[in-house]
PDB file of N, CA and C in Angstrom:
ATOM      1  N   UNK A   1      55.401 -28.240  36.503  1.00  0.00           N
ATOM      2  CA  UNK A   1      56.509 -28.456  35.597  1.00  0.00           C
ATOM      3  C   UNK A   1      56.155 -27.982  34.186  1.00  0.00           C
ATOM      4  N   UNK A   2      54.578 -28.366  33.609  1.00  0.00           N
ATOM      5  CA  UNK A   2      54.690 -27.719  32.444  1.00  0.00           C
ATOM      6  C   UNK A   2      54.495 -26.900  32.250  1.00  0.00           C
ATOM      7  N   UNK A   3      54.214 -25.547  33.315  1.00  0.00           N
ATOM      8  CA  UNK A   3      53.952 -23.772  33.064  1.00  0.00           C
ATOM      9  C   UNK A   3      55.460 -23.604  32.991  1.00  0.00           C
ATOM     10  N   UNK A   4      56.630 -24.057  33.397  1.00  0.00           N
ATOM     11  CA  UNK A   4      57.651 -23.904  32.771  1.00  0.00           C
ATOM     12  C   UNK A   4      58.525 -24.346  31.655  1.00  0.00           C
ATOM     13  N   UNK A   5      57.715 -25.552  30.803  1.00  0.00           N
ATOM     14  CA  UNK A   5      58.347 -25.662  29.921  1.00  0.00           C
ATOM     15  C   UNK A   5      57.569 -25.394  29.325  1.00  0.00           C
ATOM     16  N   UNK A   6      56.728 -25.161  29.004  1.00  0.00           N
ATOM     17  CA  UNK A   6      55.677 -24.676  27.807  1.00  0.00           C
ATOM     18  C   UNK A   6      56.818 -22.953  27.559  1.00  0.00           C
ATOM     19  N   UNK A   7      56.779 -21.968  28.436  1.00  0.00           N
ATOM     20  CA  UNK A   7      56.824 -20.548  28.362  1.00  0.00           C
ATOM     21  C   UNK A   7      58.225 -20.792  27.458  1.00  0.00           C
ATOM     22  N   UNK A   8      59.229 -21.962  28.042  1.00  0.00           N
ATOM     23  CA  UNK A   8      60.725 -21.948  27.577  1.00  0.00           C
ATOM     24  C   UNK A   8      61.050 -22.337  26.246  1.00  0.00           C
ATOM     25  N   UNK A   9      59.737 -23.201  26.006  1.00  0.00           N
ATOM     26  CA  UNK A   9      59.794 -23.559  24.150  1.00  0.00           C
ATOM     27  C   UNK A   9      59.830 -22.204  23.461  1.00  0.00           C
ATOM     28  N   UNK A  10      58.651 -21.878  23.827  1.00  0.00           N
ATOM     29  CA  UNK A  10      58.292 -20.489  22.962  1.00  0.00           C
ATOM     30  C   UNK A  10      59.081 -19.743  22.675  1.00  0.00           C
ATOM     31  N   UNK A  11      59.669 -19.382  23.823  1.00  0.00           N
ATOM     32  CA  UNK A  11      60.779 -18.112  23.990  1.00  0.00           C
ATOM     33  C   UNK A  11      62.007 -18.449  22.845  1.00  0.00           C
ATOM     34  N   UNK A  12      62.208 -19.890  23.089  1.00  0.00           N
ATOM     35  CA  UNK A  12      63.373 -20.529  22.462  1.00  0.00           C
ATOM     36  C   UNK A  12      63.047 -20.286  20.843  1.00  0.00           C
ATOM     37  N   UNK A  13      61.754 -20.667  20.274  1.00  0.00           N
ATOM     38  CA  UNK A  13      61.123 -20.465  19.351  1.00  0.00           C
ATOM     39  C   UNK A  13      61.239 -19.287  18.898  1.00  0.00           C
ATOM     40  N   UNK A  14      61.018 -18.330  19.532  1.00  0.00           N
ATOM     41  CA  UNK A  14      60.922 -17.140  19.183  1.00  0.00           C
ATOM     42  C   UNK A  14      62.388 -16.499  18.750  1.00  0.00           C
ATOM     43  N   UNK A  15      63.119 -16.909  19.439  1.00  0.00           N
ATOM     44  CA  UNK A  15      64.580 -16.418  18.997  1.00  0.00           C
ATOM     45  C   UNK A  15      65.336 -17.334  17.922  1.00  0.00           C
ATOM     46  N   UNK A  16      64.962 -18.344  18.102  1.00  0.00           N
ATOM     47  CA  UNK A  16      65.166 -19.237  16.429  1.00  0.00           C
ATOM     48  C   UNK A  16      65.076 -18.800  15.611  1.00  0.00           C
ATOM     49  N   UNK A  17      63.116 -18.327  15.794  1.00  0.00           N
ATOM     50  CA  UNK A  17      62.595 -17.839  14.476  1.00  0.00           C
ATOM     51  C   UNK A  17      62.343 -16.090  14.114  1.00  0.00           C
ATOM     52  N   UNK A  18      63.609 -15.083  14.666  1.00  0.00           N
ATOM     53  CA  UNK A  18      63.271 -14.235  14.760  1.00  0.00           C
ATOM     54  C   UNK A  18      63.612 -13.073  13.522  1.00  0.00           C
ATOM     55  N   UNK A  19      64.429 -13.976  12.797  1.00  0.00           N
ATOM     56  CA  UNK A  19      64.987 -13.587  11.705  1.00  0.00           C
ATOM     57  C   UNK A  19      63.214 -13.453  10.892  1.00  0.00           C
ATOM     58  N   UNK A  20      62.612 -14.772  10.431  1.00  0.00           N
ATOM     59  CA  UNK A  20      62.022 -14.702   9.383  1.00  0.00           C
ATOM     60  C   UNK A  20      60.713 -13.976  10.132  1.00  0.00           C
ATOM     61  N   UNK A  21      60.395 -14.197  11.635  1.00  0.00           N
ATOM     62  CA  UNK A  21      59.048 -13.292  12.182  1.00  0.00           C
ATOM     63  C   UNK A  21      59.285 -11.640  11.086  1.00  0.00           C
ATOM     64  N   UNK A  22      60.730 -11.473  11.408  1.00  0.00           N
ATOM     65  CA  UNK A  22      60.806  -9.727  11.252  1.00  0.00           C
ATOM     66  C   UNK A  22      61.059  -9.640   9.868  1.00  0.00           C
ATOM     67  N   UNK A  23      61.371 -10.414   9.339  1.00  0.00           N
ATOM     68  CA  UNK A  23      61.144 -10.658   7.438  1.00  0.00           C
ATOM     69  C   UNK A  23      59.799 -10.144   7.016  1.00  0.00           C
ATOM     70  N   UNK A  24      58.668 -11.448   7.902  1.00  0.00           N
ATOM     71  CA  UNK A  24      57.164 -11.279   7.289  1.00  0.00           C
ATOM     72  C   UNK A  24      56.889  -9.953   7.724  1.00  0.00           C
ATOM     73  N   UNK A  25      57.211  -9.462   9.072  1.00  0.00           N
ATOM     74  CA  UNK A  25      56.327  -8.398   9.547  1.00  0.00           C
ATOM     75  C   UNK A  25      56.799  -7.338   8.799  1.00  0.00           C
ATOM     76  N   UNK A  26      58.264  -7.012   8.697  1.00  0.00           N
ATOM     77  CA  UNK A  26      58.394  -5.971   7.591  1.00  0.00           C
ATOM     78  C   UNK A  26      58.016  -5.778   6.290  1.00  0.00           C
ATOM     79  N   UNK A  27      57.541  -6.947   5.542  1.00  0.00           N
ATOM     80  CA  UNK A  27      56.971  -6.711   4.231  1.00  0.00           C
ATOM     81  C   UNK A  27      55.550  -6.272   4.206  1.00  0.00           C
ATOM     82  N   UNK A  28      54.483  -7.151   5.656  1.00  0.00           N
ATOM     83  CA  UNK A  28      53.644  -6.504   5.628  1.00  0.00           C
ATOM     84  C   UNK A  28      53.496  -5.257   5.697  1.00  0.00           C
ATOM     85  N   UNK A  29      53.958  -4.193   6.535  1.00  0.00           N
ATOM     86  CA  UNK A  29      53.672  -3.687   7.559  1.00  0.00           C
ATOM     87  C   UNK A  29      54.597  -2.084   7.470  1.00  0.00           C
ATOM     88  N   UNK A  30      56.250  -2.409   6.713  1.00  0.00           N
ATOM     89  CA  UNK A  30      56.847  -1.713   6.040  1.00  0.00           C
ATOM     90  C   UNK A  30      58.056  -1.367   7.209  1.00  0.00           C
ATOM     91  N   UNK A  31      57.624  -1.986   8.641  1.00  0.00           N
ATOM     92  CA  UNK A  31      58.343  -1.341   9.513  1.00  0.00           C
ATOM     93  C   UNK A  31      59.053  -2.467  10.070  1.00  0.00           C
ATOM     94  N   UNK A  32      60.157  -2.328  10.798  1.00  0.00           N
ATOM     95  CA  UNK A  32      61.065  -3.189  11.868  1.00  0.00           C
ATOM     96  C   UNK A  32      60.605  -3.243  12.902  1.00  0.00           C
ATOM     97  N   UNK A  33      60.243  -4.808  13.026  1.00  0.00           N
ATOM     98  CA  UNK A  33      60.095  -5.052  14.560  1.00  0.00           C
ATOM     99  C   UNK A  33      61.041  -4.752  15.863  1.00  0.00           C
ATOM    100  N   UNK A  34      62.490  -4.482  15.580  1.00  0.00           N
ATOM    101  CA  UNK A  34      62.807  -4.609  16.339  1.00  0.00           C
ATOM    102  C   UNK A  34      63.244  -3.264  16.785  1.00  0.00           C
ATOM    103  N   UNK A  35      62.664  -2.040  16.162  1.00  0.00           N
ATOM    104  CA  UNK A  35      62.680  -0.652  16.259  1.00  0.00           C
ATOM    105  C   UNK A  35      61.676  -0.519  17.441  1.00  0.00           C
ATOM    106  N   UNK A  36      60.434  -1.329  17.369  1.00  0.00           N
ATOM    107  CA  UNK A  36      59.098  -1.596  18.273  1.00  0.00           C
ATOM    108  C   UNK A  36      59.711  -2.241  19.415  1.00  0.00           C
ATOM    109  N   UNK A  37      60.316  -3.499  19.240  1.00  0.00           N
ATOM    110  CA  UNK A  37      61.114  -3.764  20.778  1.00  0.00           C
ATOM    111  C   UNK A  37      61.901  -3.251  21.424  1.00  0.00           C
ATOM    112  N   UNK A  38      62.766  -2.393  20.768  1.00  0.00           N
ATOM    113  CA  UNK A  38      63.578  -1.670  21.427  1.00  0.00           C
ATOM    114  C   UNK A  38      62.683  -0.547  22.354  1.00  0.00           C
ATOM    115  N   UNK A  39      61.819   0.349  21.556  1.00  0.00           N
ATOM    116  CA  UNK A  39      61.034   1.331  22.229  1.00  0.00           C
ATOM    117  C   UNK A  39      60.224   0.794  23.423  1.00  0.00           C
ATOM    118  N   UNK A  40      59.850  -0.430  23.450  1.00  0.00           N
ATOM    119  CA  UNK A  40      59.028  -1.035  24.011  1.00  0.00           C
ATOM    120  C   UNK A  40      60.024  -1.019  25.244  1.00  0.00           C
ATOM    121  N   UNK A  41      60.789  -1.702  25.106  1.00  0.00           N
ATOM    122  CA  UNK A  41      61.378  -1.787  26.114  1.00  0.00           C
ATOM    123  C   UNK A  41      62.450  -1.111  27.314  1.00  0.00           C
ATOM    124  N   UNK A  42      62.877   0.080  26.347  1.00  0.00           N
ATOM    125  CA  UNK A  42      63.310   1.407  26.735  1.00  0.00           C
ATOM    126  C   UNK A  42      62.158   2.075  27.818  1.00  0.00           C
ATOM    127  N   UNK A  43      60.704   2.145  27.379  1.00  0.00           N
ATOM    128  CA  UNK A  43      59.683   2.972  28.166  1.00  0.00           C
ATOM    129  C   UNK A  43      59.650   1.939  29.140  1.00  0.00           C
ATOM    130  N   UNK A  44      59.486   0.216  28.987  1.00  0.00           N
ATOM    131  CA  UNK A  44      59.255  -0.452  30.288  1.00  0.00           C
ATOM    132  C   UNK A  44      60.207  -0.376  31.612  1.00  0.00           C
ATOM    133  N   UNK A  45      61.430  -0.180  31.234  1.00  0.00           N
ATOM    134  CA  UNK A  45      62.920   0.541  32.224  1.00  0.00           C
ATOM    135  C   UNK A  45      62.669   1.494  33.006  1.00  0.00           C
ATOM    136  N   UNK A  46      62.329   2.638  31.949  1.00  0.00           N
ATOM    137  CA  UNK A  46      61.798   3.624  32.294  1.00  0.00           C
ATOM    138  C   UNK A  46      60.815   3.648  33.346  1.00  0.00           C
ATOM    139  N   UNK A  47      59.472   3.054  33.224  1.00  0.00           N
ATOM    140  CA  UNK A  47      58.877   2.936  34.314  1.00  0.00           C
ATOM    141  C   UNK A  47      59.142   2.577  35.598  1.00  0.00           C
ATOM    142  N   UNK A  48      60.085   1.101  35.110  1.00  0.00           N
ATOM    143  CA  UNK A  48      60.265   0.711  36.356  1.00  0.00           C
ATOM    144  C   UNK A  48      61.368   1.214  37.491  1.00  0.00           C
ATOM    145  N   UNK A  49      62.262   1.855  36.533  1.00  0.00           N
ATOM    146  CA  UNK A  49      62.857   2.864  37.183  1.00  0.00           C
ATOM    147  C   UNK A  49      62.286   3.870  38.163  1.00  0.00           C
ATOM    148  N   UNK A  50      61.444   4.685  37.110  1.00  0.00           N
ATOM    149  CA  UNK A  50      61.009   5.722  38.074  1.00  0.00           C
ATOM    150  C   UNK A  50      60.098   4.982  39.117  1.00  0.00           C
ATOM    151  N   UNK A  51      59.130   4.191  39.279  1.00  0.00           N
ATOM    152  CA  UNK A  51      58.693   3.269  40.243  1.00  0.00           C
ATOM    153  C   UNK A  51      59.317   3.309  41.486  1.00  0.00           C
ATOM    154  N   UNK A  52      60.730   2.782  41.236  1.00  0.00           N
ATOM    155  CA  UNK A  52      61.890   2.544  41.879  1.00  0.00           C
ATOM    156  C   UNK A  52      62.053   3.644  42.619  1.00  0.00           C
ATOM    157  N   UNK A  53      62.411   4.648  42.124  1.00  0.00           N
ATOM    158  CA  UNK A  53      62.974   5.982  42.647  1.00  0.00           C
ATOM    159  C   UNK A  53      61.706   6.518  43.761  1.00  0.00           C
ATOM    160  N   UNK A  54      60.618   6.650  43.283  1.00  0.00           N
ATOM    161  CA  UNK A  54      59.594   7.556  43.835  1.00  0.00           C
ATOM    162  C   UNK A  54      59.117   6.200  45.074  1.00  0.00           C
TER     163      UNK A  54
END
């Protein structure tokens, strides 16, 4: 029971706090996180797509 609620806080957490995560990381850093998730997750499709296919 708690390997599933532990993962579901976080997640929940994470989208709460996703405004100010991508606040800090852009001042450090200069860039958008969510330019990085998007790509991230475009190539993971991608894989699993072609996976799929072949």
């Amino acid at each position: 029971m708690i390997k599933f609620i532990i993962p579901a806080i976080a997640i929940f957490l994470l989208v709460l706090f996703w405004d100010k995560i991508n606040d800090t990381i852009y001042k450090k850093f200069n860039i958008k996180i969510n330019y990085i998730v998007a790509t991230i997750t475009v190539v993971v499709l991608g894989v699993i797509f072609a996976l799929l296919y072949f």
